[in-house]
Protein backbone atom coordinates (compact mmCIF):
# COMPACT_ATOMS: atom_id res chain seq x y z
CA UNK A 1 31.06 -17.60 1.09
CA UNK A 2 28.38 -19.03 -1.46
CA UNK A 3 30.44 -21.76 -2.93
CA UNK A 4 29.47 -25.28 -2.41
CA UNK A 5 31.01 -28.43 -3.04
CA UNK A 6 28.73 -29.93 -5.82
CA UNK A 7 29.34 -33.00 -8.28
CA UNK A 8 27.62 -31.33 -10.64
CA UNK A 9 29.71 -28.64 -12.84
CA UNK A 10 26.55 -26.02 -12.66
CA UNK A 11 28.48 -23.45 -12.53
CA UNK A 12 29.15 -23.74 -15.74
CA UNK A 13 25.22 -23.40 -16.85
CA UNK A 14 25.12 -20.53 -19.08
CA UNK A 15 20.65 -20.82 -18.20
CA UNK A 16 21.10 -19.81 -14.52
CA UNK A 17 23.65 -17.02 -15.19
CA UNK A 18 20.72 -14.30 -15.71
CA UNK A 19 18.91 -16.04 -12.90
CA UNK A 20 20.32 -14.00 -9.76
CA UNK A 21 18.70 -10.66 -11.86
CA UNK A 22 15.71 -12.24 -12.16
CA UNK A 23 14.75 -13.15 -8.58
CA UNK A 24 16.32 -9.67 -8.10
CA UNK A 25 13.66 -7.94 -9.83
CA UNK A 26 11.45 -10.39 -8.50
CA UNK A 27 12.03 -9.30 -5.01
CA UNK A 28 11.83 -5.61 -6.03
CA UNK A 29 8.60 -6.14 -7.79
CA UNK A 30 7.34 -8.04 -4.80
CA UNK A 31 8.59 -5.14 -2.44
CA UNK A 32 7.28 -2.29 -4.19
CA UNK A 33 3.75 -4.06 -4.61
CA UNK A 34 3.82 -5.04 -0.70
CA UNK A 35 4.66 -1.39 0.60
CA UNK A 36 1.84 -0.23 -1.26
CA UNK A 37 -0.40 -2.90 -0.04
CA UNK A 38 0.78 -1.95 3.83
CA UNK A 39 0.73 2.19 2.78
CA UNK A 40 -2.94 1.92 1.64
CA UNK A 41 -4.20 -0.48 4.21
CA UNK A 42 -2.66 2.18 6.89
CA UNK A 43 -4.05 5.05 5.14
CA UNK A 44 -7.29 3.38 4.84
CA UNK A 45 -7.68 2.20 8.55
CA UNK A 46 -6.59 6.10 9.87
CA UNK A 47 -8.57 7.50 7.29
CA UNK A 48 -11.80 5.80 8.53
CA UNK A 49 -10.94 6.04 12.01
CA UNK A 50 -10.73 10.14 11.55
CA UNK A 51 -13.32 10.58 9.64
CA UNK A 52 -16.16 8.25 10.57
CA UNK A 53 -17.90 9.86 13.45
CA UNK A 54 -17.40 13.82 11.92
CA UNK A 55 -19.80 15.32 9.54
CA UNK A 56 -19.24 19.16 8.33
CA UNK A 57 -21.89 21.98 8.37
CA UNK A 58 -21.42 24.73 6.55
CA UNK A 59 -23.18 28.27 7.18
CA UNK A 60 -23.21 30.61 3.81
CA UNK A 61 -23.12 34.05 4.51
CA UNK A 62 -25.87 36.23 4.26
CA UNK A 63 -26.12 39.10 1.73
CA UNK A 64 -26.11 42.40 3.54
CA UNK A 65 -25.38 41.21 7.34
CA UNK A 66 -22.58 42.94 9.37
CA UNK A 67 -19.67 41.12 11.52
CA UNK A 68 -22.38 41.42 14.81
CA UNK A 69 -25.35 39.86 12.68
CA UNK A 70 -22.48 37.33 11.17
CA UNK A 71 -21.73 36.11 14.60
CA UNK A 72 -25.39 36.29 16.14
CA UNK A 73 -26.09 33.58 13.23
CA UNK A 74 -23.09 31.38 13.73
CA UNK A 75 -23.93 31.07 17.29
CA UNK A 76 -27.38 30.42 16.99
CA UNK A 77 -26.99 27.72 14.00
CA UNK A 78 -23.69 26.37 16.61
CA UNK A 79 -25.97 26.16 19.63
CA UNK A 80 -28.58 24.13 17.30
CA UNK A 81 -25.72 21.86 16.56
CA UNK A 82 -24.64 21.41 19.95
CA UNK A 83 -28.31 20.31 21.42
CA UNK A 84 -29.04 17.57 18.48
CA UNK A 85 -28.88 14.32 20.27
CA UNK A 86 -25.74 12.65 19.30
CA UNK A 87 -22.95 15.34 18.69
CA UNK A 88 -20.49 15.57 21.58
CA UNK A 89 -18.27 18.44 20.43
CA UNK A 90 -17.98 21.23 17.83
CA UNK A 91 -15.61 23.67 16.56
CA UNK A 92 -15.98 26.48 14.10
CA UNK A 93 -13.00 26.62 11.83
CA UNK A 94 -11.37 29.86 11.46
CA UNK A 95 -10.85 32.02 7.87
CA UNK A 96 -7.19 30.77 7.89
CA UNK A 97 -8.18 26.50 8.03
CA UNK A 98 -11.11 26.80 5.27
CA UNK A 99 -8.35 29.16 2.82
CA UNK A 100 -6.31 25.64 3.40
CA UNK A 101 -8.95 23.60 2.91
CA UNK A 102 -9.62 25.64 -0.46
CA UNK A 103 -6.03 26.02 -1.48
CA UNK A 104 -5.94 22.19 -3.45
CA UNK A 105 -8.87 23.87 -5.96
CA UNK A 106 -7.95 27.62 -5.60
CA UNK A 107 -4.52 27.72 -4.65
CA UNK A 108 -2.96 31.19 -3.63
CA UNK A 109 -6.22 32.88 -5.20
CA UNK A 110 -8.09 32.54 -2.08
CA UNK A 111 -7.59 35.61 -1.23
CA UNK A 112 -8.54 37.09 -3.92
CA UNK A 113 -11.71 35.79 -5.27
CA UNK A 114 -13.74 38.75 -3.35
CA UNK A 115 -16.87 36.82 -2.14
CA UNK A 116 -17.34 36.07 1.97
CA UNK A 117 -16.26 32.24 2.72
CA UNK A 118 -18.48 30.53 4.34
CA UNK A 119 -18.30 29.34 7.95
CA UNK A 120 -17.23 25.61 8.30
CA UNK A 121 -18.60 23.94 11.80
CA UNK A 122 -16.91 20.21 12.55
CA UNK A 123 -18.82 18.41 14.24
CA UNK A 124 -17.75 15.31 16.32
CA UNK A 125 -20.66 12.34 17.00
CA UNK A 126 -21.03 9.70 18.98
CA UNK A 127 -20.27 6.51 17.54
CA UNK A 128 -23.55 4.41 18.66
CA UNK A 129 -25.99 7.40 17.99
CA UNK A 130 -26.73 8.32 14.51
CA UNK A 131 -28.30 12.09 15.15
CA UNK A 132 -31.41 12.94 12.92
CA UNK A 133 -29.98 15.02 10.00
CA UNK A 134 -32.78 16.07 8.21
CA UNK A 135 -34.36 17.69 11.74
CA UNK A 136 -31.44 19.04 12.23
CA UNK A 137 -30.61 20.35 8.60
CA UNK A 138 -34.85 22.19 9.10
CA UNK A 139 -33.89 23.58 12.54
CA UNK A 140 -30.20 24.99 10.73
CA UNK A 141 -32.14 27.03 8.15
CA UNK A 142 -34.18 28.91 10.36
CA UNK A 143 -31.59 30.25 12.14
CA UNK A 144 -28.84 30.48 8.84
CA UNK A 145 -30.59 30.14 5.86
CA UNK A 146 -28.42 27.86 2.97
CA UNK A 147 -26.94 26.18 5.70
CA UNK A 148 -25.87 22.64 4.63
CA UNK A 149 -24.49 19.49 5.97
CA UNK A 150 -22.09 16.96 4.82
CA UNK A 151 -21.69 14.03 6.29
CA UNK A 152 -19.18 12.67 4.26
CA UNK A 153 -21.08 9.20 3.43
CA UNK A 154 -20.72 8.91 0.34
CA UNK A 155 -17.76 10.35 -0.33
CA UNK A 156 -15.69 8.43 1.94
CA UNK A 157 -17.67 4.50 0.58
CA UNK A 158 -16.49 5.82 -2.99
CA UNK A 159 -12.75 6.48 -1.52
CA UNK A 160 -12.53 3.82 0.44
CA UNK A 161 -13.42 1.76 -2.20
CA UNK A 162 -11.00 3.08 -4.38
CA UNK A 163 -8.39 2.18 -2.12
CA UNK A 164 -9.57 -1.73 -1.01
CA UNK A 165 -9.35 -1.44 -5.13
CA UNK A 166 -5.58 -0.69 -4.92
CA UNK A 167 -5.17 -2.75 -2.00
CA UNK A 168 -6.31 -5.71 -3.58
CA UNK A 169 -4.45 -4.93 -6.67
CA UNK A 170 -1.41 -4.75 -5.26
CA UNK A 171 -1.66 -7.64 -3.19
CA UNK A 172 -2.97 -9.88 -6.33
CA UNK A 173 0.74 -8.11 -8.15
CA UNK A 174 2.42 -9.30 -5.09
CA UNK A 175 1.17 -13.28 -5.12
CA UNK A 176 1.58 -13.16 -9.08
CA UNK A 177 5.33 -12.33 -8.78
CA UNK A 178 5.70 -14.77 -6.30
CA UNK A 179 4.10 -17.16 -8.51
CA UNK A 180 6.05 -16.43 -11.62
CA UNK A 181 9.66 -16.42 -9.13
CA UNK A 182 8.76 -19.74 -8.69
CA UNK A 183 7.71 -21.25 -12.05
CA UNK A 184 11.03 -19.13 -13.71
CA UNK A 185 13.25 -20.90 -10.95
CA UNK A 186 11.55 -24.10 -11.57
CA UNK A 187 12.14 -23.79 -15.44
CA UNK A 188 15.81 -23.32 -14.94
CA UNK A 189 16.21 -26.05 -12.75
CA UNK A 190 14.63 -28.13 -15.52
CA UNK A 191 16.79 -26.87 -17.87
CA UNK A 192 19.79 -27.47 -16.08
CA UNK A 193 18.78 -30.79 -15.57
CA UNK A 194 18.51 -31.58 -18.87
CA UNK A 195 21.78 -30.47 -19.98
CA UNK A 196 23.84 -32.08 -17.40
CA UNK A 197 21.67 -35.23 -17.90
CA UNK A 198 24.41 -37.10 -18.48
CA UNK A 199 26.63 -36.58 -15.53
CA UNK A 200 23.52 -36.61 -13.83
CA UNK A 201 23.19 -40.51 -14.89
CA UNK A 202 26.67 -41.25 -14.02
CA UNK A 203 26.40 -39.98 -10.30
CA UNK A 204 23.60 -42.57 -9.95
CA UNK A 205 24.87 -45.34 -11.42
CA UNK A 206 27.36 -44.61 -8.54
CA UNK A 207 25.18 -44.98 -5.96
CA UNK A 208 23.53 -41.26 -5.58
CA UNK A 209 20.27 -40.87 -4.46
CA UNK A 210 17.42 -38.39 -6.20
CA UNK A 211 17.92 -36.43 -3.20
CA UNK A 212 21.52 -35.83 -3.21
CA UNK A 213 21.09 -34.88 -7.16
CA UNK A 214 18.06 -32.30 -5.76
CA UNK A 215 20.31 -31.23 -2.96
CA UNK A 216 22.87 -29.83 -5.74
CA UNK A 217 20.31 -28.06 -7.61
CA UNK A 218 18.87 -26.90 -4.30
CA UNK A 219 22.50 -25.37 -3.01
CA UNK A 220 22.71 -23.39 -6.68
CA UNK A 221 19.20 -22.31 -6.04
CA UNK A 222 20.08 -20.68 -2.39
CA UNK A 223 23.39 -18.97 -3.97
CA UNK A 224 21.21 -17.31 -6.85
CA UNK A 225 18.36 -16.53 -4.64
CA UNK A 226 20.83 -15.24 -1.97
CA UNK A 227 22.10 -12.96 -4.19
CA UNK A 228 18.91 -11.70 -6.02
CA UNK A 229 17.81 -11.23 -2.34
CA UNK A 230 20.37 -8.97 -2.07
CA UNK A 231 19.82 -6.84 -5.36
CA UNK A 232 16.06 -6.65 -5.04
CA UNK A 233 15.60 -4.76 -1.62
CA UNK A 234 18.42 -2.31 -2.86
CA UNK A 235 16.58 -0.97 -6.01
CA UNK A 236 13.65 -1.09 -3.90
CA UNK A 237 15.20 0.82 -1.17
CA UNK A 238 16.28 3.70 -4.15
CA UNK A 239 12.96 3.50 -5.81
CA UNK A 240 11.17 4.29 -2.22
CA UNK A 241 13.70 6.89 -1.33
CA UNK A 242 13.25 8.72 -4.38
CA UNK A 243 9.37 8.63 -3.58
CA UNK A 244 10.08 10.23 -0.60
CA UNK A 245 12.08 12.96 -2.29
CA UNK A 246 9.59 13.41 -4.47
CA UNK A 247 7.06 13.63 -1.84
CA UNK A 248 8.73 16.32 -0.25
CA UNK A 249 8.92 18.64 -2.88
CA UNK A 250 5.12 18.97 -2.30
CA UNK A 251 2.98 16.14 -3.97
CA UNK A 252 -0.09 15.89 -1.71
CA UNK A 253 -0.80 12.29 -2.32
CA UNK A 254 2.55 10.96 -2.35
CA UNK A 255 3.25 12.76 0.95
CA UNK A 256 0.37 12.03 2.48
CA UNK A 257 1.58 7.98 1.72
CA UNK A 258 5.31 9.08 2.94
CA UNK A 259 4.19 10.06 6.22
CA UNK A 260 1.91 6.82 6.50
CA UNK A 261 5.28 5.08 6.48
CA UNK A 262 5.68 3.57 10.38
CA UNK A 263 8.51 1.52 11.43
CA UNK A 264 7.25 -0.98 11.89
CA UNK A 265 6.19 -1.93 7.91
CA UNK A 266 10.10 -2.83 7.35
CA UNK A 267 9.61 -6.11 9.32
CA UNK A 268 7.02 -7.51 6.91
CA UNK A 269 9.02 -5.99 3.89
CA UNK A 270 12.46 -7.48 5.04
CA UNK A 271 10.66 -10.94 4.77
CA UNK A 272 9.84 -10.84 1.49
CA UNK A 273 13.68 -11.88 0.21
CA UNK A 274 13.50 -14.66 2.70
CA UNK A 275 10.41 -15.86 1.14
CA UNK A 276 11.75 -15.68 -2.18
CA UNK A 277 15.13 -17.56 -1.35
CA UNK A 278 13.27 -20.74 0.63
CA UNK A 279 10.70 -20.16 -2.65
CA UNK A 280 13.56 -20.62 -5.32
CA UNK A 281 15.25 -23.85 -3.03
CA UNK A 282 11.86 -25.90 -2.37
CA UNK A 283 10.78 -24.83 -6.18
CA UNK A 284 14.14 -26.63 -7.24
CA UNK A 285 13.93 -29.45 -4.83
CA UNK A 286 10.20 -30.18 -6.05
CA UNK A 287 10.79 -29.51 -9.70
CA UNK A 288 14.56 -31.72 -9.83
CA UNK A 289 12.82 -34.55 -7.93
CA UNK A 290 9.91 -34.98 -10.23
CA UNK A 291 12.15 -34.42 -13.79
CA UNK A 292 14.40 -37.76 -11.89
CA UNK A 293 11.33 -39.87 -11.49
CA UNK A 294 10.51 -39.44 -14.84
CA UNK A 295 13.91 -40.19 -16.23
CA UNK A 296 15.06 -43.33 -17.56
CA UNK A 297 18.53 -44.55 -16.51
């Protein structure tokens, strides 16, 4: 189905044979690096959309107070919370969500560290009204003394940086390979060119153009990138599934990139071979006409 009629015998060039793998792992490189770009950039985008807007307050219990006196203070330091200009909504988290939110540092020894968690208010704000924290952080301790809030600011700058970080890395990876698909195509083409230099003179002094020449080198090109097309997105494909199997078996991070994973990221992904065939066949074309130019016949 890949065969083309061609004047020149390059099937017989032992410097393309290895050149089908190499686009192949080309293309995977290129994949791998580009679902990572598309994972973080998703992750990134909900994560800021969640979390900007929410700041935490946390009450510490108080030595010596019973469950009435525990909930007297809650209330009190929740109806503080409520009346600061700013917060629309709040919602105390029960003992079973902050064990959860322990459980990455503590793990099953929640339970049985002995000591009273504290109470965990979220607290959902207004986009376009940024509500006075440090009045509201004085009004908190006179109603719950040690209560604290976290707003999450700098936390989520130094994450979020973190991941533009990886973004950007993986988006540099992905225009390097790129790159270096084209200048190894380009060197083979060369190469080629040079050994059937020869037969290459003959088929002008016959009347052949630059262009039908190119046009050979250019049809070899779109067999060997068809095929590493076709290798590339299946080890890619094996390396993502065993991610996901991985991810399964309960590492947080990986999961949390699994589930990130929307439909709608294969569309991007499936043009990456594409790319790298019509890379490989104007690389050739370019790199054949040039070498002609220069020759001598």
């Amino acid at each position: 189905m890949l065969r083309f009629r061609t004047d020149l015998p390059l099937d017989r060039d032992t410097t393309a044979r290895f050149l089908p793998w190499i686009i192949g792992f080309m293309v995977y490189l290129a994949m791998i690096a580009a679902t990572v770009a598309l994972l973080v950039d998703h992750v990134t985008q909900r994560w800021q959309r969640d979390l900007s807007g929410q700041l935490t307050v946390e009450l510490p219990g108080v030595a010596g107070e019973d469950d009435a006196e525990r909930s007297q203070r809650v209330d009190a330091a929740m109806e503080e919370i409520t009346d600061t200009n700013g917060v629309i909504g709040t919602r105390l988290l029960d003992e079973s969500e902050v064990k959860r939110l322990l459980q990455p540092w503590l793990g099953d020894q929640a339970d049985q560290l002995g000591v009273t968690l504290p109470d965990l208010v979220a607290v959902s704000l207004q986009p376009d009204i940024r509500p006075n924290l440090s009045e509201l952080a004085a009004r908190l301790q006179e109603v719950s003394p040690g209560a604290a809030i976290d707003d999450h600011a700098q936390f989520n700058a130094s994450a979020l940086n973190f991941l533009r970080t990886i973004e950007v890395l993986a988006l540099s990876l992905l225009a390097l390979v790129l790159v270096a698909t084209a200048g190894v195509v380009a060197f083979v083409a060369r190469a080629g060119l040079s050994i059937h230099r020869r037969i290459v003179e003959i088929v002008h002094l016959v009347g052949a153009h630059d262009s039908y020449v190119a046009r050979q080198f250019q049809a070899q090109a779109f067999r060997y990138g068809f095929m590493g097309a076709f290798i590339g997105p299946l080890l890619a494909a094996a390396t993502l599934l065993s991610a996901g199997v991985f991810a399964a078996r309960g590492a947080a991070p990986m999961s949390a990139a699994v589930q990130a994973f929307e439909p709608w990221m294969v569309w991007p992904l499936a043009l990456i071979p594409l790319a790298a065939v019509l890379i490989a066949m104007v690389t050739v074309r370019i790199a054949v006409l040039q070498a002609l130019r220069r020759m001598a016949y």
